[in-house]
Protein backbone atom coordinates (compact mmCIF):
# COMPACT_ATOMS: atom_id res chain seq x y z
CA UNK A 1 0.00 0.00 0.00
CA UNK A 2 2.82 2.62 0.94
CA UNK A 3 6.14 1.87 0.37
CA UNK A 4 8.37 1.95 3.75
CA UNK A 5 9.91 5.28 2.90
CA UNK A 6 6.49 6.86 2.35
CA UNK A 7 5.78 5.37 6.14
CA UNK A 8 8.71 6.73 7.37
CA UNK A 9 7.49 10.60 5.90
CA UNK A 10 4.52 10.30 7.54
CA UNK A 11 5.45 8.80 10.75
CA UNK A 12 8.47 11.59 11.13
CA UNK A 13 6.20 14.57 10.40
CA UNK A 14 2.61 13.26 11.94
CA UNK A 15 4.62 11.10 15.12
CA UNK A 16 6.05 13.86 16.78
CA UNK A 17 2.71 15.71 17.55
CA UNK A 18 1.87 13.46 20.81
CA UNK A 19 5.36 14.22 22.27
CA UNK A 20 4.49 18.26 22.39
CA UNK A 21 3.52 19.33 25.57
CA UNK A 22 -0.26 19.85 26.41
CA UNK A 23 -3.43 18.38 25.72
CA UNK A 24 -3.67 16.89 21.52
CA UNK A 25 -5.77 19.92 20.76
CA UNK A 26 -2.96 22.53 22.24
CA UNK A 27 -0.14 20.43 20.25
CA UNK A 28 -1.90 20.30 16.69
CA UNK A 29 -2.32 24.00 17.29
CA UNK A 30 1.82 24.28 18.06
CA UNK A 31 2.68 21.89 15.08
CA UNK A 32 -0.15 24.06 12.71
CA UNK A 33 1.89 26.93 14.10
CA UNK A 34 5.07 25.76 12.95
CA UNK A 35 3.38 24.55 9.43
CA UNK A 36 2.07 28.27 8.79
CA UNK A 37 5.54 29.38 8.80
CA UNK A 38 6.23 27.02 5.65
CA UNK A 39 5.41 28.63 2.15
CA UNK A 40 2.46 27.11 0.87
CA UNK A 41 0.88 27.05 4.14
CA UNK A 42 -3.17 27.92 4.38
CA UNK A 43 -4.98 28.39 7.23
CA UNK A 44 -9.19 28.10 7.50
CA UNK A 45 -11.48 29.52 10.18
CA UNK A 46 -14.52 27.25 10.39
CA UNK A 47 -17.35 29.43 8.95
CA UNK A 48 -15.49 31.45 6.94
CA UNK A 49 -15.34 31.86 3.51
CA UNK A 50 -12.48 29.79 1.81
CA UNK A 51 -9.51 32.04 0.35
CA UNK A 52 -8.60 31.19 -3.52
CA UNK A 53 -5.64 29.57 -2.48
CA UNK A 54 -7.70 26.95 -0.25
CA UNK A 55 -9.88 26.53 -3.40
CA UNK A 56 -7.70 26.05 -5.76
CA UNK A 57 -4.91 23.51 -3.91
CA UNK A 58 -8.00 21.91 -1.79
CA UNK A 59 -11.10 21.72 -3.80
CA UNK A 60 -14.35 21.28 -2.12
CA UNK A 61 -17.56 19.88 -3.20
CA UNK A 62 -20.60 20.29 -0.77
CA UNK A 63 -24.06 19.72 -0.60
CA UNK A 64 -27.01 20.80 1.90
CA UNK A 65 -30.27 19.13 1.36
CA UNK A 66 -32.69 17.39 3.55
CA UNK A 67 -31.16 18.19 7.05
CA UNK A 68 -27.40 16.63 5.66
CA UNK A 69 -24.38 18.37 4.83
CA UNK A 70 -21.59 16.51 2.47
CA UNK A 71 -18.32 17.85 2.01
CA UNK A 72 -16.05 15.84 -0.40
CA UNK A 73 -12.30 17.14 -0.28
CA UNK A 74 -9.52 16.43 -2.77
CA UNK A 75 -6.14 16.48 -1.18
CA UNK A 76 -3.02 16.40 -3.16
CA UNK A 77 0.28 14.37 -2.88
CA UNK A 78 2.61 15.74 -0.46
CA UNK A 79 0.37 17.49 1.88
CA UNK A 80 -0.15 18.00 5.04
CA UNK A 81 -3.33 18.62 5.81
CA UNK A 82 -5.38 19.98 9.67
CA UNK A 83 -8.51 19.33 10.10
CA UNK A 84 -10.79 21.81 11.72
CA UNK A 85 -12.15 19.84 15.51
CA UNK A 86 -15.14 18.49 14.73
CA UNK A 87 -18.27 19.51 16.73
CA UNK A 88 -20.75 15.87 16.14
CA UNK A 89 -19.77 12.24 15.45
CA UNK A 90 -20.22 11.49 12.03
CA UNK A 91 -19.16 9.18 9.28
CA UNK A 92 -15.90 10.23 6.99
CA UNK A 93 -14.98 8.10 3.78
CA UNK A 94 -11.62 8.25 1.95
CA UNK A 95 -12.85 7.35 -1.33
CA UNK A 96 -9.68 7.02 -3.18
CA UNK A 97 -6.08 7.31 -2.34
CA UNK A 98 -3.83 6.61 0.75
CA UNK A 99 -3.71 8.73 3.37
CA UNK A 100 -1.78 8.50 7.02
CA UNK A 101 -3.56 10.34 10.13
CA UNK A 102 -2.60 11.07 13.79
CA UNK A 103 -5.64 9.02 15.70
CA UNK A 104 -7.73 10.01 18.73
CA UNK A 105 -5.09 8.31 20.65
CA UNK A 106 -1.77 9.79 19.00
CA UNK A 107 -1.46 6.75 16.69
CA UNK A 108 -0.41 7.16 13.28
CA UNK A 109 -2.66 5.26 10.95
CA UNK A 110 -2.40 4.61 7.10
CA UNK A 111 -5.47 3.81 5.41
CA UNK A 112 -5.74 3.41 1.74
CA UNK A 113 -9.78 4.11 -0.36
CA UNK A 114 -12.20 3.15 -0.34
CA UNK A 115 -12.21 3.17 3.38
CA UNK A 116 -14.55 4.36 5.90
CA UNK A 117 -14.13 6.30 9.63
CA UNK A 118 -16.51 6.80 12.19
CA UNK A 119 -15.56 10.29 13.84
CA UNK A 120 -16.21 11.29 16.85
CA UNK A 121 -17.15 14.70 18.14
CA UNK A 122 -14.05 16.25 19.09
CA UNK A 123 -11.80 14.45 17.12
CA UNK A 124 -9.08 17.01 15.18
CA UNK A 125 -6.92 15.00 12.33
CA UNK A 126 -3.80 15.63 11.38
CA UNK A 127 -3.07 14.04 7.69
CA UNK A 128 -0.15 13.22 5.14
CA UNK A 129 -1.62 12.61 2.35
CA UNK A 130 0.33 9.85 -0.09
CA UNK A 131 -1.53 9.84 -2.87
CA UNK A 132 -3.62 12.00 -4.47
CA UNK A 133 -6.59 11.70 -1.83
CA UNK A 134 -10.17 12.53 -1.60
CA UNK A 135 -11.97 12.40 1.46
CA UNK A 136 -16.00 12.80 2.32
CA UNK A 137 -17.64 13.55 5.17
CA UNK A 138 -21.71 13.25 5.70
CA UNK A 139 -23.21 15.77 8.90
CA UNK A 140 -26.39 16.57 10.34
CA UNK A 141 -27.48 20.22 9.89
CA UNK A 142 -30.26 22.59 9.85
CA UNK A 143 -28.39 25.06 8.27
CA UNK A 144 -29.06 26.74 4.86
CA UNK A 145 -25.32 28.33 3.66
CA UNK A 146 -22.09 26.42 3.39
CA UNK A 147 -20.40 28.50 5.83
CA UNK A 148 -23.30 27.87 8.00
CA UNK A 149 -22.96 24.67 7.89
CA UNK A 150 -19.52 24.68 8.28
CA UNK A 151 -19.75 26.77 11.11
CA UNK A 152 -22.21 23.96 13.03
CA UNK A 153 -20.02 21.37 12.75
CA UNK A 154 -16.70 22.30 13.39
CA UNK A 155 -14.92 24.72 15.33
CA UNK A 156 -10.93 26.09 15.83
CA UNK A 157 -11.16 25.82 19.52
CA UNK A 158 -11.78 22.72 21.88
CA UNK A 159 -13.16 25.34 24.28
CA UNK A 160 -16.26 25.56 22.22
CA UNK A 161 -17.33 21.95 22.67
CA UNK A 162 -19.55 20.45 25.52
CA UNK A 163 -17.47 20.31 28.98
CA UNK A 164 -18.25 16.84 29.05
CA UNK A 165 -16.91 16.18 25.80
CA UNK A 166 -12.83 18.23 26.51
CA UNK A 167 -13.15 16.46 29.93
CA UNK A 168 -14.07 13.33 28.46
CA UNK A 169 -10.83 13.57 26.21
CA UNK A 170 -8.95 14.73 28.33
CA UNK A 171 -9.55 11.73 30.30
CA UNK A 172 -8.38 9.36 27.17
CA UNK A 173 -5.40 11.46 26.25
CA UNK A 174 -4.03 11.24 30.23
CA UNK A 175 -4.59 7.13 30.15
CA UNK A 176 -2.90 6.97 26.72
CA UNK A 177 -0.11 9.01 28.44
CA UNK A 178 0.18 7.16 31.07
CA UNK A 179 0.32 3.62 29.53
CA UNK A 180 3.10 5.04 27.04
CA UNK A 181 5.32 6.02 30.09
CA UNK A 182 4.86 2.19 31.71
């Protein structure tokens, strides 16, 4: 599927993340920090409009009808791609190409399409993409704009999520810790 020096790409720039200090929300935001810097580097507010760069290197297809949102992403070779954190749990499909992510736990997985990913409400990935990639997601949503949409179901800061949700990961992220130190 990917060829062990692809692997190695991946697990050198994704791997590191977990050994930041802080919580995994307060080290993507260090490492997407450090990735701004880089030329080529976008950044995207949830519910904002997406800048022509975004558009052009990211492409975006999405759909509102009948109380569902769809967004369908291309991703190119080479990048490395943040996710916004996502506000509801939700079903995500790569539909073609390989792709390696950071999991909820700070594991790097590889996953090549069609594949599908139950995501969880909080969850923020991290991605290098191997192949050309795109990705889907399906929401729930009563909005009627894009950015509205957008807007609903994800958000830039963990603080805007339930309390029992952060506390809930928090909680998972401290035992994963923990049984790496052992």
């Amino acid at each position: 599927m990917v060829d062990e020096q692809q692997s190695l790409i991946a697990e050198r720039v994704l791997g590191g993340i977990p050994q930041l200090t802080g919580i995994m929300w307060e080290k993507i935001e260090e490492f997407q920090k450090k990735l701004s810097t880089f030329e080529g580097g976008i950044n995207h507010k949830a519910g904002d409009e997406q800048c022509e760069e975004l558009k052009k290197t990211f492409p975006l297809k999405q759909h509102i009808e009948g109380g569902l949102y769809t967004r369908e992403i291309f991703m190119p070779k080479g990048s490395v791609v943040i996710s916004m954190i996502h506000k509801q749990d939700h079903p995500s499909f790569v539909l073609k190409g390989v792709v390696s992510f950071l999991d909820d736990k700070g594991v790097v997985r590889t996953v090549k399409g069609p594949h599908k990913i139950f995501t969880k409400i909080g969850t923020q990935r991290v991605l290098y993409i191997h192949e050309d990639t795109t990705w889907c997601c399906v929401y729930k949503t009563k909005a009627k704009t894009f950015e509205e949409a957008e807007a609903d179901v994800y958000t830039n800061n963990y603080k805007d999520l339930p309390k029992k949700v952060i506390n809930k990961i928090k909680k998972l992220w401290q035992d994963s810790d923990l049984q790496l130190q052992d």
